[in-house]
Protein backbone atom coordinates (compact mmCIF):
# COMPACT_ATOMS: atom_id res chain seq x y z
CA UNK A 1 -47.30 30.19 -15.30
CA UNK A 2 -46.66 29.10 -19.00
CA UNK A 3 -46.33 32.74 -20.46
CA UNK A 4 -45.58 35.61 -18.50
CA UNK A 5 -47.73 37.84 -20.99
CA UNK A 6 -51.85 36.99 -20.95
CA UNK A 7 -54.19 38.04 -23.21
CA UNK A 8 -57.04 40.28 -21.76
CA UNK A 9 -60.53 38.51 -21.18
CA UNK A 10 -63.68 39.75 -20.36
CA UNK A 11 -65.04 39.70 -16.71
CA UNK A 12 -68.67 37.99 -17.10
CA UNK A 13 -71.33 35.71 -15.72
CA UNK A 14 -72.29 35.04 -11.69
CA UNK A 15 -69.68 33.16 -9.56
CA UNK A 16 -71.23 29.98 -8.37
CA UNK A 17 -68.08 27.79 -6.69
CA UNK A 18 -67.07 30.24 -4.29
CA UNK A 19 -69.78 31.94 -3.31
CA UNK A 20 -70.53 31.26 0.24
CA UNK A 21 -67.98 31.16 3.47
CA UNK A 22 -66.62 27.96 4.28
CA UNK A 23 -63.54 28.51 6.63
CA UNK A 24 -65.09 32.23 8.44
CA UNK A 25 -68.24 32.98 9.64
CA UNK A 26 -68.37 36.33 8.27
CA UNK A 27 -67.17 36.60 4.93
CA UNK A 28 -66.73 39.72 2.78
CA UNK A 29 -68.68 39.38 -0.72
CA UNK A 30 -68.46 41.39 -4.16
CA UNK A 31 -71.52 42.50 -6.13
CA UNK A 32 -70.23 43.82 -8.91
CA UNK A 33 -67.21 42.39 -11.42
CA UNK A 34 -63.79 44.14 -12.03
CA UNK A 35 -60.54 43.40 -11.02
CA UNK A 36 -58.41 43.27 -7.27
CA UNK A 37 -54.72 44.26 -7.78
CA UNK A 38 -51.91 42.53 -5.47
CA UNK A 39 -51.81 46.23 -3.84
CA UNK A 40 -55.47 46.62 -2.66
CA UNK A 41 -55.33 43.01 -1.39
CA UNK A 42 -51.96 43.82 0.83
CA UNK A 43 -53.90 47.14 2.02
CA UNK A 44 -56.83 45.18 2.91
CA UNK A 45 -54.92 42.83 4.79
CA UNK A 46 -52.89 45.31 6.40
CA UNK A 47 -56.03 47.20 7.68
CA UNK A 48 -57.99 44.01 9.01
CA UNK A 49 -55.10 43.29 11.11
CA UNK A 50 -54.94 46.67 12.41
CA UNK A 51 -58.74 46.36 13.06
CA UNK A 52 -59.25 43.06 14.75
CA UNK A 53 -55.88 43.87 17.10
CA UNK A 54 -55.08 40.55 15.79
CA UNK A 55 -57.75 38.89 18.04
CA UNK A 56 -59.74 37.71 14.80
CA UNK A 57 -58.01 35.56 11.57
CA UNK A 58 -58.65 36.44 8.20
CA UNK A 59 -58.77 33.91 5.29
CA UNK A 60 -58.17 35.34 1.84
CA UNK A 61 -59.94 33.29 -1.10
CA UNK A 62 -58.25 35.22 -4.30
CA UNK A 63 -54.60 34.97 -5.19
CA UNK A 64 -53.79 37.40 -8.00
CA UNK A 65 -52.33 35.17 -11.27
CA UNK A 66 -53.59 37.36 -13.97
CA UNK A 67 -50.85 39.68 -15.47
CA UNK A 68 -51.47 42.77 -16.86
CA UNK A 69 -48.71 45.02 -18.72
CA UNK A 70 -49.02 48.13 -20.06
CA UNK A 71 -47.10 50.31 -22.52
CA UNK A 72 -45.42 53.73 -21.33
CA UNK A 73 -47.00 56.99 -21.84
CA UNK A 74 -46.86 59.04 -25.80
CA UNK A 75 -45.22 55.81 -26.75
CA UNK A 76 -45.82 55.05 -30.74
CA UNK A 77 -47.88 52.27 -31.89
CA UNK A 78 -46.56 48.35 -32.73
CA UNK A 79 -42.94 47.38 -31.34
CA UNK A 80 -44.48 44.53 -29.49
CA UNK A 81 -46.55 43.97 -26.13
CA UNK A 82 -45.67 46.54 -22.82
CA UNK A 83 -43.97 45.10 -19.91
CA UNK A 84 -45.24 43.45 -17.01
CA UNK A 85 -47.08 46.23 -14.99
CA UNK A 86 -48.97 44.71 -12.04
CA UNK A 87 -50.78 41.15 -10.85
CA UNK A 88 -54.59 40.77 -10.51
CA UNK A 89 -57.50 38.85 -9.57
CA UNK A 90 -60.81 38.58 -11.84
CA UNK A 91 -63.54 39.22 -9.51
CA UNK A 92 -67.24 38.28 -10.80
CA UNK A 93 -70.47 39.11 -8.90
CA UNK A 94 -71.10 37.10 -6.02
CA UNK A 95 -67.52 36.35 -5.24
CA UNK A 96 -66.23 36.03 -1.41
CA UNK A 97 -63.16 37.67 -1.63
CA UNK A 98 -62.18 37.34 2.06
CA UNK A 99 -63.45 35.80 5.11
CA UNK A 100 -63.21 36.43 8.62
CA UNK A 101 -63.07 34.96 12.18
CA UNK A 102 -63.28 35.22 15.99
CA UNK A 103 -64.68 38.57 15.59
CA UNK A 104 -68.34 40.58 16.57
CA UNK A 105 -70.19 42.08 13.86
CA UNK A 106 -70.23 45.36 14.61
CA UNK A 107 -66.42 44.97 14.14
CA UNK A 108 -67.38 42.75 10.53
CA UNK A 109 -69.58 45.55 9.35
CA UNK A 110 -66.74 48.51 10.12
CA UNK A 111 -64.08 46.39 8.69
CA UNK A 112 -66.68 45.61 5.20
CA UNK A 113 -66.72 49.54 5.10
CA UNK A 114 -63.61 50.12 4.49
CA UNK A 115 -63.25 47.03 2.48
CA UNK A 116 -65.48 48.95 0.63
CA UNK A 117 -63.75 52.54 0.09
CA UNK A 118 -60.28 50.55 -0.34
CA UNK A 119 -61.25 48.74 -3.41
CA UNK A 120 -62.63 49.62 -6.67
CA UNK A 121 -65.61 47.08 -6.28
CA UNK A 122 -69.05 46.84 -4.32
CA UNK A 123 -68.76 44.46 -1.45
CA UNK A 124 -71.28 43.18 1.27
CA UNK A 125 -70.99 41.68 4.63
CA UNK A 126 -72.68 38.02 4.60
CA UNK A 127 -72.31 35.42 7.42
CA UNK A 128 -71.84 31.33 7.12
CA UNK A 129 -75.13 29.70 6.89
């Protein structure tokens, strides 16, 4: 990256590049905007391959670029921007997030629900057309 320090931007708008699986045929989609941290997407990870017993592989379409800082608690206005805090990923409605392969659906569908509790979005289970 240029600058280590971003400003913020608003979330908004439908996601219309990446919005269907290409490389799984079930993929894991958002509904709703916000943003996935570079925690929730090593959780996620970590809990897919403790579902599939590593039978299935898992394809992961965000990266997380954004930076986001944040100044320390009862700390006085001005003296500058807060230090780096954590990475992110801008998520926008419609977005597949993750995709999956080589595994049944009622597997898909117990892995999208606890996609689901892990991360601070709505997601849905869709399949390649």
């Amino acid at each position: 990256m240029k600058y280590r320090k971003v400003q913020k931007d608003k979330v908004s708008g439908v996601e219309i590049i990446v919005n269907n699986p290409t490389f799984g045929f079930y993929g894991i989609k958002s509904t709703v905007c916000g943003r996935i941290t570079n925690q929730q997407i090593e959780s996620i990870r970590k809990l897919i391959s403790r579902k599939t017993q590593k039978s299935g592989s898992v394809v992961f379409r965000v990266f997380p670029f954004l930076s986001v800082t944040s100044k320390p608690a009862e700390t006085r206005m001005g003296k500058g921007k807060g230090s780096l805090d954590y990475w992110c990923f801008p998520i926008k409605p419609g977005r597949v997030i993750l995709e999956i392969q080589g595994i049944a659906l009622a597997t898909a569908l117990t892995i999208n629900k606890l996609v689901n509790s892990k991360l601070c979005l709505k997601t849905r289970l869709v399949k390649n057309i």
